[in-house]
N, C-alpha and C. Protein backbone atom coordinates (compact mmCIF):
# COMPACT_ATOMS: atom_id res chain seq x y z
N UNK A 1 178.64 129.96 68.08
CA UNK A 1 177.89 130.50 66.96
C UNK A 1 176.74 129.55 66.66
N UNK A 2 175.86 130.22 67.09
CA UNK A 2 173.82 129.48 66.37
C UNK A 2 174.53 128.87 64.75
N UNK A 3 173.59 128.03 64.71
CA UNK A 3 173.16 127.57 62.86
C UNK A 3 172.94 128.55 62.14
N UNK A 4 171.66 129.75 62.71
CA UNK A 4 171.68 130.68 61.71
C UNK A 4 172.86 131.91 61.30
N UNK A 5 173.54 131.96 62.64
CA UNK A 5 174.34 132.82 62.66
C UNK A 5 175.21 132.28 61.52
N UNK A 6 176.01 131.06 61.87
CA UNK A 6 177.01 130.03 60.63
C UNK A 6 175.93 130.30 59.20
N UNK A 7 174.63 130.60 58.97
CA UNK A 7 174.55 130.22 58.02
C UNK A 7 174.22 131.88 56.68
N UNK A 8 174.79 132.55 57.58
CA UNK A 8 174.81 133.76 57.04
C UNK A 8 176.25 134.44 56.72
N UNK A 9 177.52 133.52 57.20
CA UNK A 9 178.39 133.35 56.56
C UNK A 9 179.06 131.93 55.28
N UNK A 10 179.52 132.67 54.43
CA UNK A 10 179.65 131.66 53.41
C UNK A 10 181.43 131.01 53.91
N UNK A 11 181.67 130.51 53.09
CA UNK A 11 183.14 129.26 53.66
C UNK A 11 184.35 130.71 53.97
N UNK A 12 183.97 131.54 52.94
CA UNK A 12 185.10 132.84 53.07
C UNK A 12 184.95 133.59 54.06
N UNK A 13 183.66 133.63 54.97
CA UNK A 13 183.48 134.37 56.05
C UNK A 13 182.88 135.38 56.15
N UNK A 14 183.08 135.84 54.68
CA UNK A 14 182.01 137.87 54.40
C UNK A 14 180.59 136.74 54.67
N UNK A 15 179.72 138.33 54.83
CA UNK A 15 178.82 138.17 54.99
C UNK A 15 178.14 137.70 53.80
N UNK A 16 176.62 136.64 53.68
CA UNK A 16 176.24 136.31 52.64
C UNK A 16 174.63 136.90 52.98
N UNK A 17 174.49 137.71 53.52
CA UNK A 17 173.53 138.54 54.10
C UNK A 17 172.65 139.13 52.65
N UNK A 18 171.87 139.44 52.23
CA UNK A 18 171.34 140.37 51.22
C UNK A 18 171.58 141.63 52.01
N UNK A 19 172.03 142.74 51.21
CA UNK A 19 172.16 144.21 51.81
C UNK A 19 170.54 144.60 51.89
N UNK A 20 169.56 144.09 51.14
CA UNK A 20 168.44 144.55 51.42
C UNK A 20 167.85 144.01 52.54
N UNK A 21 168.18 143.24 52.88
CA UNK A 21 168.21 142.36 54.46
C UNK A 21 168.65 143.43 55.43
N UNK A 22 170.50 143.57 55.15
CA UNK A 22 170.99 144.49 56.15
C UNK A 22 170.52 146.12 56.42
N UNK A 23 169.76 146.29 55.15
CA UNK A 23 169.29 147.65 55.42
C UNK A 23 167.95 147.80 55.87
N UNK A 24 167.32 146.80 56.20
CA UNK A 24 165.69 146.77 57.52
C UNK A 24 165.99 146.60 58.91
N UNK A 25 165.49 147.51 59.41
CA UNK A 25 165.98 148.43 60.46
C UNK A 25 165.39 147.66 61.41
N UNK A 26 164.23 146.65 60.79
CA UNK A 26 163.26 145.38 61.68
C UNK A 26 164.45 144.44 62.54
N UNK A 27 164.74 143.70 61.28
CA UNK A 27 166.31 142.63 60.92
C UNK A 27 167.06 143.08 62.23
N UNK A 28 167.79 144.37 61.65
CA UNK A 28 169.20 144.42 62.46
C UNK A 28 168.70 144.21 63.84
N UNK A 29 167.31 144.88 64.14
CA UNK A 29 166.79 145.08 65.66
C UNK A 29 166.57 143.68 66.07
N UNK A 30 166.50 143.07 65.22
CA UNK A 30 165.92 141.39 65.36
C UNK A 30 167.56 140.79 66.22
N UNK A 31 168.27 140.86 65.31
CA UNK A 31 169.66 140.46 65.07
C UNK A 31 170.53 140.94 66.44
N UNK A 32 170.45 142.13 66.60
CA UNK A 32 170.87 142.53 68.24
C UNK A 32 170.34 142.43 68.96
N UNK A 33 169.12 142.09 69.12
CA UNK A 33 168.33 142.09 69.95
C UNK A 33 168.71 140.45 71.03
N UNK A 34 168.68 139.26 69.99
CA UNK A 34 169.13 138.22 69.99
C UNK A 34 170.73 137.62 70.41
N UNK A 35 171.38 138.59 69.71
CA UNK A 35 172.87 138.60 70.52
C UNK A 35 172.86 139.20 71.84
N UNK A 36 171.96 140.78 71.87
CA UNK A 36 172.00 140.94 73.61
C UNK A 36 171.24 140.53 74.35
N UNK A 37 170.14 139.47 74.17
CA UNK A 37 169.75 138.61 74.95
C UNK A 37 170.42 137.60 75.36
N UNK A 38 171.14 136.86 74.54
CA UNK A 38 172.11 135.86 74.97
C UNK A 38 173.42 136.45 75.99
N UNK A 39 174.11 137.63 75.43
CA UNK A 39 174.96 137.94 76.11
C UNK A 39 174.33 138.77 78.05
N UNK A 40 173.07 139.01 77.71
CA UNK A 40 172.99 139.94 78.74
C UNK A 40 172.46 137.97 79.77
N UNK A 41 171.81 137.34 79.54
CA UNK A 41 171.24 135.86 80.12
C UNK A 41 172.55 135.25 80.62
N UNK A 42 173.34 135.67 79.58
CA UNK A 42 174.95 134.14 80.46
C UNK A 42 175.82 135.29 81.41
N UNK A 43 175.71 136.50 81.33
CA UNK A 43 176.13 137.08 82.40
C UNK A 43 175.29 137.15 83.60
N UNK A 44 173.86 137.09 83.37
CA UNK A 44 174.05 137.11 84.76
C UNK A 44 173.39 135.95 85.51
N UNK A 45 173.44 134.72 84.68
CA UNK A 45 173.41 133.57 84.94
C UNK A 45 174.50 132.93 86.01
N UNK A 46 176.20 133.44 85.31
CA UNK A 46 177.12 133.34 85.71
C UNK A 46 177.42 134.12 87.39
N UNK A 47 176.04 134.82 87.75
CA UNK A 47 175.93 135.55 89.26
C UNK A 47 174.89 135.24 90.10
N UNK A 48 174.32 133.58 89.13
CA UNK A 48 172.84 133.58 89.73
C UNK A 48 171.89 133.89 89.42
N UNK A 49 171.73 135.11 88.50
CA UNK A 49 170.96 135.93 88.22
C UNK A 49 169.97 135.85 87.15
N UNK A 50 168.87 136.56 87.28
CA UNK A 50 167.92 136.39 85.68
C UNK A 50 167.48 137.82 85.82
N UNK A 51 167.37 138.21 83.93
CA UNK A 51 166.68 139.67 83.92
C UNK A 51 165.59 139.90 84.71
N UNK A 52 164.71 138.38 84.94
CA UNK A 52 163.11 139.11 85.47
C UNK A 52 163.59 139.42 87.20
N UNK A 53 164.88 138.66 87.86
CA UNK A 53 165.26 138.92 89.39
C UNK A 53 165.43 140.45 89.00
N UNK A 54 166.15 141.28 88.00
CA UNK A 54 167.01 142.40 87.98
C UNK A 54 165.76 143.69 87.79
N UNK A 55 164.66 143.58 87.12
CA UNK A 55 163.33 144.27 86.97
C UNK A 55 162.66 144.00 87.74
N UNK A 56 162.11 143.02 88.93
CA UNK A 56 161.83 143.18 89.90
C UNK A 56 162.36 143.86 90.95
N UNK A 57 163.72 143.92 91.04
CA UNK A 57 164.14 144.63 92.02
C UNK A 57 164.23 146.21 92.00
N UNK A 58 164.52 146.52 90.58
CA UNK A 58 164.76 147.82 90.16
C UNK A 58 163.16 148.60 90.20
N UNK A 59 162.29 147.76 89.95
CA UNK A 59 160.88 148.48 90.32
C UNK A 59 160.81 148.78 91.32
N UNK A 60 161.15 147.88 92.42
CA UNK A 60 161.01 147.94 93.46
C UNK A 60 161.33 148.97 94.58
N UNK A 61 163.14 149.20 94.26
CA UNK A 61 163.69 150.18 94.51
C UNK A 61 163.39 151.25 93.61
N UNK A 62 163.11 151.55 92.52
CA UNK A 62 162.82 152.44 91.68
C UNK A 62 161.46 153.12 92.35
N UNK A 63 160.53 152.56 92.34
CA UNK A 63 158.92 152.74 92.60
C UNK A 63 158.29 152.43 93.70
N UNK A 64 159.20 152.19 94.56
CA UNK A 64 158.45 151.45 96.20
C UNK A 64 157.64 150.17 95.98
N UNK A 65 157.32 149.93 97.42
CA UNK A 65 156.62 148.27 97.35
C UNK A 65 155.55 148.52 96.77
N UNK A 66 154.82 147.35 96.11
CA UNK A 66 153.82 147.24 95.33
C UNK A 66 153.17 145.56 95.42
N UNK A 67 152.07 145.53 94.52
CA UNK A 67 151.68 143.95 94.76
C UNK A 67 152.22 143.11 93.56
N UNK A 68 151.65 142.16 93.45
CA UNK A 68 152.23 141.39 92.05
C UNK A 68 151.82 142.15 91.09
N UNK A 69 150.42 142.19 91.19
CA UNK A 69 149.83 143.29 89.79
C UNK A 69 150.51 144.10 89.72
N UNK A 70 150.72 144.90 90.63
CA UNK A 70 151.46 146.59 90.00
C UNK A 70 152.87 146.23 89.79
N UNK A 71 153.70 145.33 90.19
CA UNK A 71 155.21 144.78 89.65
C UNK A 71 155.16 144.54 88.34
N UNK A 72 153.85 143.34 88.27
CA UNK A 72 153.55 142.73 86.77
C UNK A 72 153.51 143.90 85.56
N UNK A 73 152.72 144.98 86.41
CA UNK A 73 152.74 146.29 84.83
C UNK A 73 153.56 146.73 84.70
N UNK A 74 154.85 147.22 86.10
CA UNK A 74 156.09 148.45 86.22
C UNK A 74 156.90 147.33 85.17
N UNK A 75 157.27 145.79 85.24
CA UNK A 75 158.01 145.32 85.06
C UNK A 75 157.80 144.69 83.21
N UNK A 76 156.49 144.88 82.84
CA UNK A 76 156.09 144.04 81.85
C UNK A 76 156.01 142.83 81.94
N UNK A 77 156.07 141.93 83.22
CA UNK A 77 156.00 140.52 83.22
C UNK A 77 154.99 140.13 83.43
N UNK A 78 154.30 139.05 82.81
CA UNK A 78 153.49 138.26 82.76
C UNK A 78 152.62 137.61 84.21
N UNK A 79 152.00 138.09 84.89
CA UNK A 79 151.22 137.98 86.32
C UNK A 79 151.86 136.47 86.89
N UNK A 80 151.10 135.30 86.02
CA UNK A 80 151.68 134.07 86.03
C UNK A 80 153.09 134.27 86.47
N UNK A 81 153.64 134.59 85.46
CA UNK A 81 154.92 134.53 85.59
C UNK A 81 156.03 135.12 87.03
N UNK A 82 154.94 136.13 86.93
CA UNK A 82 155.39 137.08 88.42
C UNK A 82 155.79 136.32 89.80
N UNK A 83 154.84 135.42 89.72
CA UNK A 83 154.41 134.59 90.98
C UNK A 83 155.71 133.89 91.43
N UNK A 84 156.53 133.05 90.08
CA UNK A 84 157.89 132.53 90.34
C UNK A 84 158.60 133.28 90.76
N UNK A 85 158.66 134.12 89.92
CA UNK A 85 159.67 135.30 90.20
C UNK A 85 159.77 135.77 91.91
N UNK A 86 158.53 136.41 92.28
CA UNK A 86 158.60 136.78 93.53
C UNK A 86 159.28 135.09 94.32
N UNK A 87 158.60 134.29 94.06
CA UNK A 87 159.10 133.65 94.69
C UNK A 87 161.02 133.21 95.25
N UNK A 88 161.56 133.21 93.51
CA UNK A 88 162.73 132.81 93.40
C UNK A 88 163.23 133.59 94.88
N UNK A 89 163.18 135.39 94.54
CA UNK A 89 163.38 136.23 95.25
C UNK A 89 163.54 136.24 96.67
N UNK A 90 162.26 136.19 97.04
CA UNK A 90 161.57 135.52 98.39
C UNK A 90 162.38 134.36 98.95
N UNK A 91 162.66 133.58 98.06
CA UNK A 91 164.13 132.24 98.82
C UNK A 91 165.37 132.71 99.33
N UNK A 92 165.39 133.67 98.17
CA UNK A 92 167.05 133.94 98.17
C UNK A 92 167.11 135.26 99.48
N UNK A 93 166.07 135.44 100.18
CA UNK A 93 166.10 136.38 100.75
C UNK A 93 165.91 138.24 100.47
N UNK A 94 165.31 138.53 99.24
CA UNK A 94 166.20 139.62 98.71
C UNK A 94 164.35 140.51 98.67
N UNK A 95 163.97 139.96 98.76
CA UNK A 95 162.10 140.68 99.17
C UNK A 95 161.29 140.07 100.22
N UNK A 96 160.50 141.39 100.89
CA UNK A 96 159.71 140.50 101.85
C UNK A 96 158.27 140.44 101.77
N UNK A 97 157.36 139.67 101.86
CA UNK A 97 155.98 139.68 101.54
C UNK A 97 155.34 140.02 102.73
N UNK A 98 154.11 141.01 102.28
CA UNK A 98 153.95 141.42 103.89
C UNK A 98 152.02 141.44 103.50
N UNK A 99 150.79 141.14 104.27
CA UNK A 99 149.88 141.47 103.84
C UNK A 99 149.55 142.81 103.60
N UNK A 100 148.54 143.43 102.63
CA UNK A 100 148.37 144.61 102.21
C UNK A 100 147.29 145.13 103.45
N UNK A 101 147.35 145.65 104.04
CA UNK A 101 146.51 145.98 104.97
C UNK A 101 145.12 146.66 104.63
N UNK A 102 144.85 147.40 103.05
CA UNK A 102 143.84 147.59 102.50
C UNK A 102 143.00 146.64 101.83
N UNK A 103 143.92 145.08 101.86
CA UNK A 103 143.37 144.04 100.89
C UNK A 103 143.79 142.58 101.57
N UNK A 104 143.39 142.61 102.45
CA UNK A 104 144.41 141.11 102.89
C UNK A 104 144.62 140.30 102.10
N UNK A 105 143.64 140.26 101.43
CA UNK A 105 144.25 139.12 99.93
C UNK A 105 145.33 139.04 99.35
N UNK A 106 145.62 140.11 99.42
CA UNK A 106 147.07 140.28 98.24
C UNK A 106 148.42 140.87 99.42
N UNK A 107 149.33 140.55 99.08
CA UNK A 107 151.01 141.00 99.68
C UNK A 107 151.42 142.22 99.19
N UNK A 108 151.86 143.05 99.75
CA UNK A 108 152.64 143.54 99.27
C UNK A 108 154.48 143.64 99.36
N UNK A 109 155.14 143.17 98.38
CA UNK A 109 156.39 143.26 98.25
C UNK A 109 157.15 144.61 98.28
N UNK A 110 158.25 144.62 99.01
CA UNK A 110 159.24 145.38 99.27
C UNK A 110 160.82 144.62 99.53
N UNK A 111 161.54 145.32 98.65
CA UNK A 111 162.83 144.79 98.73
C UNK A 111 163.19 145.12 99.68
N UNK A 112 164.05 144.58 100.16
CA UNK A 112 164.98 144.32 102.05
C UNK A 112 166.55 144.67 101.61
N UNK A 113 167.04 144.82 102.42
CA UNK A 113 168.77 145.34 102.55
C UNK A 113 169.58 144.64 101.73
N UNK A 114 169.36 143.55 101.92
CA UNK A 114 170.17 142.57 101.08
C UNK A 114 169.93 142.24 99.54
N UNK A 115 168.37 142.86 99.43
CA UNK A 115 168.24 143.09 98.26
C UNK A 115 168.53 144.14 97.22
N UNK A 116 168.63 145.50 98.13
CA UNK A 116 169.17 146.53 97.30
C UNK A 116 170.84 145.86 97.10
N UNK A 117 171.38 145.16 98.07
CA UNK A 117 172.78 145.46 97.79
C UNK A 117 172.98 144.49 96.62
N UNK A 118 171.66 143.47 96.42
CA UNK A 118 172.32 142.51 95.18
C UNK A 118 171.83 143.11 94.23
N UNK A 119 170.90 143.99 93.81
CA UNK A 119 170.96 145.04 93.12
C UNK A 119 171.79 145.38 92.59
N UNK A 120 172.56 146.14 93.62
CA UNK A 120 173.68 147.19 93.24
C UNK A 120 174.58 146.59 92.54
N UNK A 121 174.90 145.37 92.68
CA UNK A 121 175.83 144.29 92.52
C UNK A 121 175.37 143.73 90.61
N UNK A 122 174.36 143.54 90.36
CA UNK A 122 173.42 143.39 89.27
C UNK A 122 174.03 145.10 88.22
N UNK A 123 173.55 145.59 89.06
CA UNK A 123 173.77 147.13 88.24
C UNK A 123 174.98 146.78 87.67
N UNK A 124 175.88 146.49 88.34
CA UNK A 124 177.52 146.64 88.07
C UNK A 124 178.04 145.48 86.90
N UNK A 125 177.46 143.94 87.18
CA UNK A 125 177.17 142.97 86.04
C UNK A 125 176.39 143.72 84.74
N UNK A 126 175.67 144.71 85.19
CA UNK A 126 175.01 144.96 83.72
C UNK A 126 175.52 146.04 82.74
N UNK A 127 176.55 146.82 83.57
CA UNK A 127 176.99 148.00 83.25
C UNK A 127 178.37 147.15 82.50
N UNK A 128 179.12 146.19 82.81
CA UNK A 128 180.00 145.59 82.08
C UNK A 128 179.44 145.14 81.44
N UNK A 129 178.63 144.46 80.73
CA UNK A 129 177.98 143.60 80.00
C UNK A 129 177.73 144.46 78.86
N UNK A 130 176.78 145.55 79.08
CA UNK A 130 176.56 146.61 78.38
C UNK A 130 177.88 147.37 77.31
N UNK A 131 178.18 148.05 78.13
CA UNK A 131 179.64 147.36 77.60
C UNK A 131 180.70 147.31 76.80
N UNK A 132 180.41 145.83 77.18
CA UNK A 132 180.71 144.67 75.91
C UNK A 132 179.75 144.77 74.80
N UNK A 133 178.27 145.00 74.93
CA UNK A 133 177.54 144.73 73.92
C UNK A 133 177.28 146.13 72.93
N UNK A 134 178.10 147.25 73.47
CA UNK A 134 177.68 148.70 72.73
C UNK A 134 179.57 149.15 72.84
N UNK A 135 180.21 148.11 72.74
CA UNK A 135 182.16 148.24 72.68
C UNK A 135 182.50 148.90 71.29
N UNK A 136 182.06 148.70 70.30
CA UNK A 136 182.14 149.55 68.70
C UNK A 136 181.93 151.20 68.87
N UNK A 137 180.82 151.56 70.01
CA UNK A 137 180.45 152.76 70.14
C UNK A 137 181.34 153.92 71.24
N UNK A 138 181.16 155.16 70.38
CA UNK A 138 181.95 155.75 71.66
C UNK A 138 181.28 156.80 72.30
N UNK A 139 181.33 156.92 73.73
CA UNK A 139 180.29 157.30 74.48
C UNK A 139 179.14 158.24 73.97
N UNK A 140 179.40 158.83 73.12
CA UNK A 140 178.66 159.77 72.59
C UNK A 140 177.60 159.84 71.44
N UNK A 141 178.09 158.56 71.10
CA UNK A 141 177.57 157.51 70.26
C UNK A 141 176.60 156.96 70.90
N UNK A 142 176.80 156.18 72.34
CA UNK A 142 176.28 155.33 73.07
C UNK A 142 175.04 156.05 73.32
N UNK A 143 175.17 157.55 74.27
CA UNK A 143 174.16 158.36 74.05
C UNK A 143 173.28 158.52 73.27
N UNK A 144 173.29 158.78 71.77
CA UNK A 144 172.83 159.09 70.88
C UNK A 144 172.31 157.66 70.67
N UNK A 145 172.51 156.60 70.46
CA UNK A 145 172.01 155.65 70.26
C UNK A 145 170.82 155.40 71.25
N UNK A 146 170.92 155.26 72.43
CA UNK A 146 169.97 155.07 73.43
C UNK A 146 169.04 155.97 73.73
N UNK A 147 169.16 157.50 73.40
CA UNK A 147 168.34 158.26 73.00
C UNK A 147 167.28 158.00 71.63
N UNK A 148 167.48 157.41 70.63
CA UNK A 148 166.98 157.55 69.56
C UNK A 148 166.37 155.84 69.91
N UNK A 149 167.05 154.85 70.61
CA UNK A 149 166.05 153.36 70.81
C UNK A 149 164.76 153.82 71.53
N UNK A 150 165.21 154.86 73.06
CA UNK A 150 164.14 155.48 73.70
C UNK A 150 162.90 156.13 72.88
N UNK A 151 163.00 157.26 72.03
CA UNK A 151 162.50 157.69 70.75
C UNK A 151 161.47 156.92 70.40
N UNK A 152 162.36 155.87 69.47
CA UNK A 152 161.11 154.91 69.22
C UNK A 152 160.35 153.95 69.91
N UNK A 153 160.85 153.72 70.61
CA UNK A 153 160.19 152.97 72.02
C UNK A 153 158.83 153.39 72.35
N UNK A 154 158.99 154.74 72.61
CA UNK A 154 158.08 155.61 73.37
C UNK A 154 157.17 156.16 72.20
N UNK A 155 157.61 156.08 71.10
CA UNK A 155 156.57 156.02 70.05
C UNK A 155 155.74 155.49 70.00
N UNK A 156 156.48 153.93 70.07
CA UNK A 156 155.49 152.68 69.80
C UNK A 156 154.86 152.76 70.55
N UNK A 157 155.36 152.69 71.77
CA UNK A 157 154.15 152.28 72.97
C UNK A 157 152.93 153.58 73.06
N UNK A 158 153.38 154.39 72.68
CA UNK A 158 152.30 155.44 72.47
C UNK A 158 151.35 155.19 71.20
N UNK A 159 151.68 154.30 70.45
CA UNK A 159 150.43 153.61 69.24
C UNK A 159 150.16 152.84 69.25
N UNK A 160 150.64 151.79 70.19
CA UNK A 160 150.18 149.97 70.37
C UNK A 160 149.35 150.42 71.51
């Protein structure tokens, strides 16, 4: 348990939360958001793994090969950032860099055999994890919930 987490319980344990706290819809999103980052990072830490290995690959297989740029947009990661990433990848065997034949400058990446299968393997870490982190809910629930995060999601990004 974080400091802040301890510090939103009092010695008795209820929550010392303001309900006008618990009822901003910002907060709670803040608040889970933060627990399933931690929980979704030590699982798949515990396989090797990092979210940006698991969105690279899923673009990949999802959307066919592409260059860093077009990974960087499918994936939301940071170009800079991309560069490690492919790389990590690229060590572990699990993508191959090939020149773009319209651009020699740039590679284009495509995941390799061994990469779909650690994929698949990822899928299965994330689908337990998941889970664990939506265990209160019952499937229908789960639905409805992930329908209505999608919702606003696709809101936002349709006004930002």
């Amino acid at each position: 348990m974080t400091r802040a987490e301890a510090a939103d319980l009092p010695d008795d344990g209820a929550p010392r939360v303001p309900d006008r706290l618990r009822r901003r819809a910002s907060r709670q999103l803040s608040q889970l958001t933060t627990r399933s980052d931690r929980l979704i990072n030590e699982g798949l830490a515990r396989v090797d793994a990092r979210k940006w290995h698991y969105a690279v690959l899923a673009a990949l297989q999802d959307h066919g090969p592409g260059s860093q740029a077009e990974l960087s947009r499918r994936t939301g990661i940071h170009r800079s950032d991309m560069v490690g990433v492919l790389n990590e990848l690229a060590e572990r065997h699990l993508v191959e860099r090939a020149p773009d034949p319209a651009d020699q400058r740039r590679n284009i990446i495509t995941v390799n055999t061994r990469g779909r299968h650690h994929l698949r393997r990822l899928d299965q870490v994330l689908d337990e994890l998941h889970d664990e982190l939506l265990a209160p809910l019952d499937p229908a629930e789960r639905e409805q919930f992930m329908g209505l995060l999608t919702r606003l999601l696709d809101h936002q990004e349709g006004t930002a």
